[in-house]
C-alpha atoms as a PDB file:
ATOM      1  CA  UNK A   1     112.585 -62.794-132.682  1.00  0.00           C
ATOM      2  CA  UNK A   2     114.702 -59.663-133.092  1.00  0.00           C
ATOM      3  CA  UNK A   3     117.840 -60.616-130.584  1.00  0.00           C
ATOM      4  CA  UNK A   4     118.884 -63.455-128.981  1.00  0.00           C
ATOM      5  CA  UNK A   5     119.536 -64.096-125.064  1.00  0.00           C
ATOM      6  CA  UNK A   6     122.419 -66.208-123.745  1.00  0.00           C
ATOM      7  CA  UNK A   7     122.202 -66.658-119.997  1.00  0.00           C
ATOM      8  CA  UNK A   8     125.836 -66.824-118.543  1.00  0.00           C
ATOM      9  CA  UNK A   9     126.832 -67.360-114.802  1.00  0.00           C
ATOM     10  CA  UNK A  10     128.879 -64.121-114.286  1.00  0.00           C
ATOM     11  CA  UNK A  11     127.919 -60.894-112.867  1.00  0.00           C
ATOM     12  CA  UNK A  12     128.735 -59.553-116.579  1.00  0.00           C
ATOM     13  CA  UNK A  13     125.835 -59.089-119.637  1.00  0.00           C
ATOM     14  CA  UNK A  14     127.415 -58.223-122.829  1.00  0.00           C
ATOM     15  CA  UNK A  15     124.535 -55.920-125.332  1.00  0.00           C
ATOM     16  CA  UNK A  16     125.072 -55.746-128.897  1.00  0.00           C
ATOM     17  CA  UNK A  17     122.097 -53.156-130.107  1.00  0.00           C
ATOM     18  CA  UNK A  18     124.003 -52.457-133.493  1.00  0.00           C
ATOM     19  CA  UNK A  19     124.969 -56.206-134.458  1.00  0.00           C
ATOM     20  CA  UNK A  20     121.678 -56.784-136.132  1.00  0.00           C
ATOM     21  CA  UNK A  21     121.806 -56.913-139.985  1.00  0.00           C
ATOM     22  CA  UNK A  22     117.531 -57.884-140.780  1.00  0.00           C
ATOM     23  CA  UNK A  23     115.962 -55.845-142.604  1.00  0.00           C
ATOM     24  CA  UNK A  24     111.635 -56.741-142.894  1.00  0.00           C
ATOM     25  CA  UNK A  25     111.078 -57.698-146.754  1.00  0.00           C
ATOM     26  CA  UNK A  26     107.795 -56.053-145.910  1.00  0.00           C
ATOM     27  CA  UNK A  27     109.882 -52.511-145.286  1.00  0.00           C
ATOM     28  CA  UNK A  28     112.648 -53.117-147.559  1.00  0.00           C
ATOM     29  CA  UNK A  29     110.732 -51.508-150.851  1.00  0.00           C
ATOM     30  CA  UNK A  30     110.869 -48.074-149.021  1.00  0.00           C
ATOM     31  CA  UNK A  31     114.899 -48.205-148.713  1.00  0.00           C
ATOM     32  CA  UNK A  32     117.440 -47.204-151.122  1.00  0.00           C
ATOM     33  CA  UNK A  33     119.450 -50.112-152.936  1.00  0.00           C
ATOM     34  CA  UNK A  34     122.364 -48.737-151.089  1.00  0.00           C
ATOM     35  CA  UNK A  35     120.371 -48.707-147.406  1.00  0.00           C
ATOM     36  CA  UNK A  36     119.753 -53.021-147.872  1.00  0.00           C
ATOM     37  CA  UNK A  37     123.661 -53.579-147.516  1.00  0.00           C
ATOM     38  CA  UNK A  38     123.198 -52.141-144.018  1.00  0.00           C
ATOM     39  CA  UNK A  39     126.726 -50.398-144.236  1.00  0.00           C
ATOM     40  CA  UNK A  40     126.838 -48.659-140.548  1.00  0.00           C
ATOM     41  CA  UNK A  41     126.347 -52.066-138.747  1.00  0.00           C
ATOM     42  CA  UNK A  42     128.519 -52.791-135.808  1.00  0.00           C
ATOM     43  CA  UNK A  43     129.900 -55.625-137.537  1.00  0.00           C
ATOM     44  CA  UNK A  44     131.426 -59.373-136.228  1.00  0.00           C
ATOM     45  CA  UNK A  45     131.412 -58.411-132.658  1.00  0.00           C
ATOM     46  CA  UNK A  46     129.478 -61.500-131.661  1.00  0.00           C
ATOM     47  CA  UNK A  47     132.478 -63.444-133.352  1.00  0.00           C
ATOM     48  CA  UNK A  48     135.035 -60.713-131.757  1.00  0.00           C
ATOM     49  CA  UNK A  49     133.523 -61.103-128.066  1.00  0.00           C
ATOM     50  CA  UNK A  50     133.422 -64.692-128.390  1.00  0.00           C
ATOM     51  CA  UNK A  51     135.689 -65.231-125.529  1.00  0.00           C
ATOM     52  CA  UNK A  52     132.431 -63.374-123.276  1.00  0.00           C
ATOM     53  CA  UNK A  53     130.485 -66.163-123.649  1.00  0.00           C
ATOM     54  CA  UNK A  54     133.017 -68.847-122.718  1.00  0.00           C
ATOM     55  CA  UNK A  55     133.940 -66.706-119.633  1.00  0.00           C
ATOM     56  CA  UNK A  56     130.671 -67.484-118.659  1.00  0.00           C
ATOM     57  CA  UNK A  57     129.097 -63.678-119.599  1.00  0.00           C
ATOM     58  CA  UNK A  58     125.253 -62.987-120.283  1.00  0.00           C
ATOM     59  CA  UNK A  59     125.067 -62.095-123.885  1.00  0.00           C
ATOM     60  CA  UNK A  60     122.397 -60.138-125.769  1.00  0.00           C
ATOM     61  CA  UNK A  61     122.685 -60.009-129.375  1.00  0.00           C
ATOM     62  CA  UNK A  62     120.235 -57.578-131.372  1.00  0.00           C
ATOM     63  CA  UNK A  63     118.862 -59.545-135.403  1.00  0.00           C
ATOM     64  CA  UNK A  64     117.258 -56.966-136.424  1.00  0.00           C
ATOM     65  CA  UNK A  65     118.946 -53.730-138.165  1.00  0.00           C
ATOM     66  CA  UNK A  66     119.243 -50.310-136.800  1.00  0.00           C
ATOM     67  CA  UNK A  67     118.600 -49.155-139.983  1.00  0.00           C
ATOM     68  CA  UNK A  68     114.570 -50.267-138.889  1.00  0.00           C
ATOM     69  CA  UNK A  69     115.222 -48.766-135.425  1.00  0.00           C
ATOM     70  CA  UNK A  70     118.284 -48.197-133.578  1.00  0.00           C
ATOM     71  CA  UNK A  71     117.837 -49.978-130.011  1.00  0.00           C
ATOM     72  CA  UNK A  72     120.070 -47.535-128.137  1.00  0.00           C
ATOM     73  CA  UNK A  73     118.186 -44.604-128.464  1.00  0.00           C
ATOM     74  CA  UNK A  74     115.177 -43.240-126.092  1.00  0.00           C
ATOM     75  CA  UNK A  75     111.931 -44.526-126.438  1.00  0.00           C
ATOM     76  CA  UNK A  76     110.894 -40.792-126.550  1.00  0.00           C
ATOM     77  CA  UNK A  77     113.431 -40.004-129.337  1.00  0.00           C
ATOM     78  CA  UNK A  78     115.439 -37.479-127.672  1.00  0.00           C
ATOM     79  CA  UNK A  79     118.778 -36.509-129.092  1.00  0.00           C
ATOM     80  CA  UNK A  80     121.933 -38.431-127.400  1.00  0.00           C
ATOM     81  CA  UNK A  81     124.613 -35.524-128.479  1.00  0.00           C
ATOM     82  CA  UNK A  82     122.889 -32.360-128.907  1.00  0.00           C
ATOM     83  CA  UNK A  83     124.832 -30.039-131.123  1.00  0.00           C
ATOM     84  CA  UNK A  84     125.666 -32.547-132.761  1.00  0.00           C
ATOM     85  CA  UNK A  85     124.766 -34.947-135.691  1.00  0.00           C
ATOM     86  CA  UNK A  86     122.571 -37.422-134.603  1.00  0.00           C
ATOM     87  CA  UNK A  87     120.723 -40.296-135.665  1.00  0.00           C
ATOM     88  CA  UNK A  88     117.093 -41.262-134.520  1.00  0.00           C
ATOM     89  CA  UNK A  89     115.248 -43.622-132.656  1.00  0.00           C
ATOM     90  CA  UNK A  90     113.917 -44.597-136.464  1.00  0.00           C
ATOM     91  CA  UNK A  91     116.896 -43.836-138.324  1.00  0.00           C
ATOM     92  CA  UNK A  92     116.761 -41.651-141.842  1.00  0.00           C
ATOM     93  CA  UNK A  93     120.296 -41.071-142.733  1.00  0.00           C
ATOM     94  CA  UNK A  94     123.252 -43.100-143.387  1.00  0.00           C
ATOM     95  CA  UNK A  95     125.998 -42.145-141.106  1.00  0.00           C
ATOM     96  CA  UNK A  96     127.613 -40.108-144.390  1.00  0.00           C
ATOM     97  CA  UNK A  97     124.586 -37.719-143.612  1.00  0.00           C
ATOM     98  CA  UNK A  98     122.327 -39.511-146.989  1.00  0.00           C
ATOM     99  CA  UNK A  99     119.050 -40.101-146.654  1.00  0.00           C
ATOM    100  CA  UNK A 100     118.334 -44.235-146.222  1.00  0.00           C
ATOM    101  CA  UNK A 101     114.674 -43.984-147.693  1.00  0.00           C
ATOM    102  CA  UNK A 102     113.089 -43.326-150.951  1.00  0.00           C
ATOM    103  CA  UNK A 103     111.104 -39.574-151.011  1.00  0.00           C
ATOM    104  CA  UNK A 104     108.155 -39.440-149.425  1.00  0.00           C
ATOM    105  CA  UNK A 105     108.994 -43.233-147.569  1.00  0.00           C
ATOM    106  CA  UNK A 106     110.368 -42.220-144.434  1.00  0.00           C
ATOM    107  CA  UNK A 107     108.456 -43.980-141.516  1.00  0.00           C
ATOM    108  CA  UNK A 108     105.475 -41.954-139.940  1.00  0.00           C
ATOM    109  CA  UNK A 109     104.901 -41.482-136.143  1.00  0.00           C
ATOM    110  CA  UNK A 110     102.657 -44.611-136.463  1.00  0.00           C
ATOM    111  CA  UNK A 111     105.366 -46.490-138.045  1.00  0.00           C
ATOM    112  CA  UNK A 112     107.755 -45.399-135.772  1.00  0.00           C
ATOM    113  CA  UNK A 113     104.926 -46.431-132.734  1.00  0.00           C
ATOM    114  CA  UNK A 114     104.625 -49.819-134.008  1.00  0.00           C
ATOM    115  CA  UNK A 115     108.824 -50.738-134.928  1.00  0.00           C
ATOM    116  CA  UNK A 116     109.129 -49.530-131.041  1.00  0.00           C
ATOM    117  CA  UNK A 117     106.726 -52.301-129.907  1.00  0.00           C
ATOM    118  CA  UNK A 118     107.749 -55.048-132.060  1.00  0.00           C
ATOM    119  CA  UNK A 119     111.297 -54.257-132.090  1.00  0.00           C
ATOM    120  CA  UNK A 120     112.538 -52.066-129.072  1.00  0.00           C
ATOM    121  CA  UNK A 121     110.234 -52.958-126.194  1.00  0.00           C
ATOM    122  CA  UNK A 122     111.074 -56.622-126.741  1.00  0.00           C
ATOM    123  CA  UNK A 123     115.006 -55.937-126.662  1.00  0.00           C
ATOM    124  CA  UNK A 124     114.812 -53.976-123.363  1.00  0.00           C
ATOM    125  CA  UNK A 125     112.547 -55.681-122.055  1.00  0.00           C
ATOM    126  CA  UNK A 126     115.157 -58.650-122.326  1.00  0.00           C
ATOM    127  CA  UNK A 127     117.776 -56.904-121.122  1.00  0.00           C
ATOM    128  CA  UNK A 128     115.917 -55.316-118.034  1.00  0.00           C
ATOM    129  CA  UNK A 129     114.833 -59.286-117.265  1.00  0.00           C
ATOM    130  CA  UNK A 130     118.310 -60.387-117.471  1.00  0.00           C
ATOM    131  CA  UNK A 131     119.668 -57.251-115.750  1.00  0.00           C
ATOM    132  CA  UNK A 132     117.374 -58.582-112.748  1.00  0.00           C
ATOM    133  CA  UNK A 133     118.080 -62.219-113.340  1.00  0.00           C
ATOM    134  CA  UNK A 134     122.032 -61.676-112.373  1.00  0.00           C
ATOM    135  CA  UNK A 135     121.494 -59.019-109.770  1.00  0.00           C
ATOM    136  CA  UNK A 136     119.236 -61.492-108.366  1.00  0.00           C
ATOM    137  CA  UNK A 137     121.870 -64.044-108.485  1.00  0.00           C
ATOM    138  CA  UNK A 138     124.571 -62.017-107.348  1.00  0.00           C
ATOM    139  CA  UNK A 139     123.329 -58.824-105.533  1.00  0.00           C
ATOM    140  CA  UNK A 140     125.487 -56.678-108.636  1.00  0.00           C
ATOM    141  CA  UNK A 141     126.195 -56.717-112.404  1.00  0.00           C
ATOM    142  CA  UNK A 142     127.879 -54.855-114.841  1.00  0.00           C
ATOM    143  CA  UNK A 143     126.692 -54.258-118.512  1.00  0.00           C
ATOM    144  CA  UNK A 144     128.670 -53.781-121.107  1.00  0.00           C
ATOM    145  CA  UNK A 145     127.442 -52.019-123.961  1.00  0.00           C
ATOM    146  CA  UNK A 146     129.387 -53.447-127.259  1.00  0.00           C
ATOM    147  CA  UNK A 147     129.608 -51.213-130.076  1.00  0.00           C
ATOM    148  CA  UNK A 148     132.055 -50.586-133.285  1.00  0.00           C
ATOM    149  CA  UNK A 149     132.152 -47.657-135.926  1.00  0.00           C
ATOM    150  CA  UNK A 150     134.423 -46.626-138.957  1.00  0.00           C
ATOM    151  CA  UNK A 151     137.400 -44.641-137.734  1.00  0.00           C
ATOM    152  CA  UNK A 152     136.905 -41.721-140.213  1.00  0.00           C
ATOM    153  CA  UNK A 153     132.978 -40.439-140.426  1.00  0.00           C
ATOM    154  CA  UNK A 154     133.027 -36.778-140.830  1.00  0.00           C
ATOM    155  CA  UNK A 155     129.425 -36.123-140.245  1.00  0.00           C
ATOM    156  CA  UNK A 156     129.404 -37.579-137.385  1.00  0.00           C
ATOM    157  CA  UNK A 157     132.966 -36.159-135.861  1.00  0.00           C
ATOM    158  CA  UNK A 158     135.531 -34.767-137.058  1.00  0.00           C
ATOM    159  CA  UNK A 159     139.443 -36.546-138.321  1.00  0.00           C
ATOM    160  CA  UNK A 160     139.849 -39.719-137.039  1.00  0.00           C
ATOM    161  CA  UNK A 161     138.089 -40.993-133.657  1.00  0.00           C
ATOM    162  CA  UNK A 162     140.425 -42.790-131.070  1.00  0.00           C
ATOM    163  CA  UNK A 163     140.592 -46.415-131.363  1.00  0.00           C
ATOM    164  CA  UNK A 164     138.973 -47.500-128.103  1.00  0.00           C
ATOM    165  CA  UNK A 165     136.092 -45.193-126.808  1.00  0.00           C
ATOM    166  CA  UNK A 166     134.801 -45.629-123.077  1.00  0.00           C
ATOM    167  CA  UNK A 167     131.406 -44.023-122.129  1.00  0.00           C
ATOM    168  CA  UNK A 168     130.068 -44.138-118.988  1.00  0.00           C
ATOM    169  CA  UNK A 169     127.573 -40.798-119.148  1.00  0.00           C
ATOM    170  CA  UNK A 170     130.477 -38.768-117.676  1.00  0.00           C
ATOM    171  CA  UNK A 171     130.755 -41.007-115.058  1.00  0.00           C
ATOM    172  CA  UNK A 172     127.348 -41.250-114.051  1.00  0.00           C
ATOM    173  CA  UNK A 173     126.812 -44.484-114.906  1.00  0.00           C
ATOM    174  CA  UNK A 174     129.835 -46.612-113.271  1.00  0.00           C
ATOM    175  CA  UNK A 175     131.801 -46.845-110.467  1.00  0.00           C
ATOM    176  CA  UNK A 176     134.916 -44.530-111.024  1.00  0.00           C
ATOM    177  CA  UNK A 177     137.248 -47.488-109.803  1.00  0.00           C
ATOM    178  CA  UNK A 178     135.700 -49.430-112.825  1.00  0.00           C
ATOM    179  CA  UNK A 179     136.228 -47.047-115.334  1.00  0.00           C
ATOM    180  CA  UNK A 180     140.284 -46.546-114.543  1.00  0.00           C
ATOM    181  CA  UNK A 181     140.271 -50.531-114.509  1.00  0.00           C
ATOM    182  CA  UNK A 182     139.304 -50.893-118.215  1.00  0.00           C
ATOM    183  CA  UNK A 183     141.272 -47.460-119.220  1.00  0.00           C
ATOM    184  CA  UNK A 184     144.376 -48.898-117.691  1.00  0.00           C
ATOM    185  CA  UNK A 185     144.168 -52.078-119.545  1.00  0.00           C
ATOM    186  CA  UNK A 186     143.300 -49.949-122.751  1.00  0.00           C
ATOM    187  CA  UNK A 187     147.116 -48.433-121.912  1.00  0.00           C
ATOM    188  CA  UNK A 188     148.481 -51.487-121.741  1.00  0.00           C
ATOM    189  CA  UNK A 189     148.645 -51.105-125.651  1.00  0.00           C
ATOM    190  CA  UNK A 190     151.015 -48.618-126.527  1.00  0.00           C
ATOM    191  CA  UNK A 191     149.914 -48.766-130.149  1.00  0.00           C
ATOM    192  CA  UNK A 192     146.259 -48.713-129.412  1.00  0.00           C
ATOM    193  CA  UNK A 193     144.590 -44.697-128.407  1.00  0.00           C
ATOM    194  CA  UNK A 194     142.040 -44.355-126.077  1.00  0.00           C
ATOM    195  CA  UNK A 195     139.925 -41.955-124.934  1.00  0.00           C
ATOM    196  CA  UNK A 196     137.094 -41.533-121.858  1.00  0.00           C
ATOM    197  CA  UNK A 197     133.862 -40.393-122.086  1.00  0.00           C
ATOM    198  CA  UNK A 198     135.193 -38.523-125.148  1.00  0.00           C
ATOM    199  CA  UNK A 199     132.759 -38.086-128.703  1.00  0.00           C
ATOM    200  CA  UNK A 200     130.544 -41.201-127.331  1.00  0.00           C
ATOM    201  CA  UNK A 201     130.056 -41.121-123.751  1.00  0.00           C
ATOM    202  CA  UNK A 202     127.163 -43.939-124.108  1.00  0.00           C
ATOM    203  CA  UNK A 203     124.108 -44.156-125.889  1.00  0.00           C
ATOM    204  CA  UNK A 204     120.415 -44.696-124.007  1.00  0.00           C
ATOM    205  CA  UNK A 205     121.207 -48.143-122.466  1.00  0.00           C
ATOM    206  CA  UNK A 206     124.335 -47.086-120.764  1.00  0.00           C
ATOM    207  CA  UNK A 207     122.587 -43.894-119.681  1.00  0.00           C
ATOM    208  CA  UNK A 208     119.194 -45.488-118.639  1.00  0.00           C
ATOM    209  CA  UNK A 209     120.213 -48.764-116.678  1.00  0.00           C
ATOM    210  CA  UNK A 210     123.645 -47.566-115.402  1.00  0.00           C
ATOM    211  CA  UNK A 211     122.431 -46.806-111.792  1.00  0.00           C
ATOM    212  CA  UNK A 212     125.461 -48.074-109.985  1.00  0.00           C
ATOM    213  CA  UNK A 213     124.400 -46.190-106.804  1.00  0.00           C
ATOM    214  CA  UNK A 214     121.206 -47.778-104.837  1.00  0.00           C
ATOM    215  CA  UNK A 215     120.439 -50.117-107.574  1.00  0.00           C
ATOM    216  CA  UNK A 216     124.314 -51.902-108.339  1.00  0.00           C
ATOM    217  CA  UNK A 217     124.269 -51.726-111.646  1.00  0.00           C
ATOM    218  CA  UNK A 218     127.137 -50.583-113.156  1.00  0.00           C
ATOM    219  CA  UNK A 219     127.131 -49.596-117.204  1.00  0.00           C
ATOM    220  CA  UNK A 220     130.115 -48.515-119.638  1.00  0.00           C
ATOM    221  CA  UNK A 221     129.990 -48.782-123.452  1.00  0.00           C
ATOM    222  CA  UNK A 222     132.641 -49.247-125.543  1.00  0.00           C
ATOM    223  CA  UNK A 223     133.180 -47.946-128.935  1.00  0.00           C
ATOM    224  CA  UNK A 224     135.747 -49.352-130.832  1.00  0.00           C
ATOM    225  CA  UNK A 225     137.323 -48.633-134.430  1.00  0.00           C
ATOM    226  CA  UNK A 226     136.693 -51.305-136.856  1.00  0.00           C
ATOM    227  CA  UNK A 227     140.391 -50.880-138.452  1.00  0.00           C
ATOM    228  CA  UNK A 228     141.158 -52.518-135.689  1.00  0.00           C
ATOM    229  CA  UNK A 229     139.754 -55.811-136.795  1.00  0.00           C
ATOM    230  CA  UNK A 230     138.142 -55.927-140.029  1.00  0.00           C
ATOM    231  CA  UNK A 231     138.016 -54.463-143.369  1.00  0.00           C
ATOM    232  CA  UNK A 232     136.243 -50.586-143.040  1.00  0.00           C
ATOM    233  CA  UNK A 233     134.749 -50.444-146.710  1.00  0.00           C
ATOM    234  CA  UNK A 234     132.102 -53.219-148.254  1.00  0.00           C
ATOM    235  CA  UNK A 235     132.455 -56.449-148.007  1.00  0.00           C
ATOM    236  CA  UNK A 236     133.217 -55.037-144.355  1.00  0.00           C
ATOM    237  CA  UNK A 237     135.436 -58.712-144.395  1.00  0.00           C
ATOM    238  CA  UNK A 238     136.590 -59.445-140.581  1.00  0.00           C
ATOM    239  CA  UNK A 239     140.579 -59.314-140.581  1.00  0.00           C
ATOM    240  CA  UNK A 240     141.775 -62.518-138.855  1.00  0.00           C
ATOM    241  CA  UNK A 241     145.213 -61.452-138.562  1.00  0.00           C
ATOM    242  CA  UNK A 242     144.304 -57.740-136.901  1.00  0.00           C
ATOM    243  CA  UNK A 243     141.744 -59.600-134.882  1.00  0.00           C
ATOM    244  CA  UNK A 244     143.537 -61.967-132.907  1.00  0.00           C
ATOM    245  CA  UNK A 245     146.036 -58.951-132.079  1.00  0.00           C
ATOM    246  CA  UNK A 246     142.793 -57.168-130.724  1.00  0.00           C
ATOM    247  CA  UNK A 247     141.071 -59.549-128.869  1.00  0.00           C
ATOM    248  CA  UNK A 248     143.680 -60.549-125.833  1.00  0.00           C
ATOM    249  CA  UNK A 249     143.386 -56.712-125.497  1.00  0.00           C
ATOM    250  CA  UNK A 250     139.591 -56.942-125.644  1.00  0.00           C
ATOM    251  CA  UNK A 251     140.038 -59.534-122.846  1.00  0.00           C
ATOM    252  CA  UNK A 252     141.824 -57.689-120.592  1.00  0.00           C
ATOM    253  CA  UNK A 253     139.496 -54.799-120.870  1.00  0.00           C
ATOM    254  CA  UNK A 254     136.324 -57.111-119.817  1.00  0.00           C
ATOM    255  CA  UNK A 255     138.113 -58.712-117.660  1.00  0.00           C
ATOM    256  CA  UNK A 256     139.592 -55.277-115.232  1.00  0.00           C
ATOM    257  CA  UNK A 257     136.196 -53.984-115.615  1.00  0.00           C
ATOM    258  CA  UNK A 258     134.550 -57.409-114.332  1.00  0.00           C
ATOM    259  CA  UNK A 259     137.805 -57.933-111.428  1.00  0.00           C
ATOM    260  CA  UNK A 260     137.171 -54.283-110.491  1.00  0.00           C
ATOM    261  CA  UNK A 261     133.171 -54.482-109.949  1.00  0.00           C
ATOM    262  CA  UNK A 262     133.578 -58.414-108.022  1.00  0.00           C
ATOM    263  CA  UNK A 263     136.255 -56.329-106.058  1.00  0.00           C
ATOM    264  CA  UNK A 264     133.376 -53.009-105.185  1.00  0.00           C
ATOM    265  CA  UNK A 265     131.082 -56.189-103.607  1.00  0.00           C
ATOM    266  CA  UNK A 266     133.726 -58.399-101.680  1.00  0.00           C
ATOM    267  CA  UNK A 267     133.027 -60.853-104.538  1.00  0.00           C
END
């Protein structure tokens, strides 16, 4: 299985595309040594949103890596910033801009077809079910999109990115009464920076299933620094002492964005 599904009670699903670390031993051979220590992983956010799952969230976790294929990009491949640097639906660069595979290993179209249907389809596929599950349940839902990156990646943006980033496809993909919930309990934290729908304004599953007009569901990502929890550079060790500041901040974030959507419905 390449994620795992935890069915809560709230009107709340947590996704964690990036979280997976598994990399195929079949596939491995065509990787660099330095591409098997999976270095661009969103690390320990299943331990850092651990209060999610005890509020009673939906959680979906990805196993595998994106490294074998990233599951927040388009099906079709289509770039998510163009202009930019970006990485593809079969990733072949490290986020320093280095190429992840051997010469001559990179995955072909057909490789890339059959990752999608053993890997990708499965994941969404998931999440669409449990996306109908809850709505079933309780007419609405908002997804949140978990994701964390090293504060300093030049090729991918320039100095240092803000601490917490919320996407929500320029607004397209949440209630605007939503978004100022979870930015206003981002300012709570004098010493954390924010930003809103700044360098990441939400990858494919923000973009695709936030439809919060006809269809209720509401979708924001967040993109956090890992400084703020855990050691940047390998072993990528999880900071105990930064996280616990973090998390009662993390908390409130979920928890205005969750208060503001139950308040949209009457809930």
């Amino acid at each position: 299985m390449s994620f795992e599904l935890h069915h809560g009670t709230l009107p709340l699903l947590v996704s964690m595309p990036h979280v997976g670390t598994h990399i195929p031993d079949d596939l491995k051979p065509q990787y660099t040594s330095r591409a098997l220590a999976v270095e661009d992983t969103d690390w320990h956010l299943q331990r850092l949103y651990g209060f999610a799952q005890q509020m009673g969230a939906s959680m979906l976790v990805a196993q595998v890596s994106r490294y074998v294929i990233d599951l927040n990009r388009p099906p079709d491949d289509a770039p998510m910033y163009p202009g930019a640097s970006n990485t593809e639906l079969c990733p072949t660069r490290f986020f320093t801009g280095d190429p992840l595979y051997l010469p001559g290993a990179e995955p072909d179209n057909s490789e890339k077809l059959r990752r999608r249907a053993s890997y990708w389809q499965p994941y969404h596929d998931a999440l669409d079910a449990e996306l109908a599950r809850i709505k079933a349940r309780h007419g609405f839902v908002l997804l949140w999109d978990a994701h964390s990156i090293r504060s300093h990646i030049p090729w991918l943006f320039e100095g240092k990115l803000p601490d917490l980033n919320i996407g929500t496809a320029n607004g397209a993909a949440a209630n605007p009464a939503i978004t100022a919930a979870v930015a206003a309990a981002c300012q709570s934290a004098a010493s954390v920076s924010s930003i809103v729908n700044g360098r990441f304004k939400g990858g494919y599953i923000t973009r695709h299933y936030g439809q919060p007009v006809g269809h209720h569901v509401h979708a924001l990502q967040l993109e956090m620094c890992q400084s703020l929890y855990m050691q940047e550079s390998a072993p990528f060790a999880y900071d105990e002492v930064k996280a616990t500041r973090v998390e009662p901040l993390l908390k409130a974030m979920v928890s205005a964005g969750l208060d503001a959507t139950k308040a949209m419905y009457g809930y």
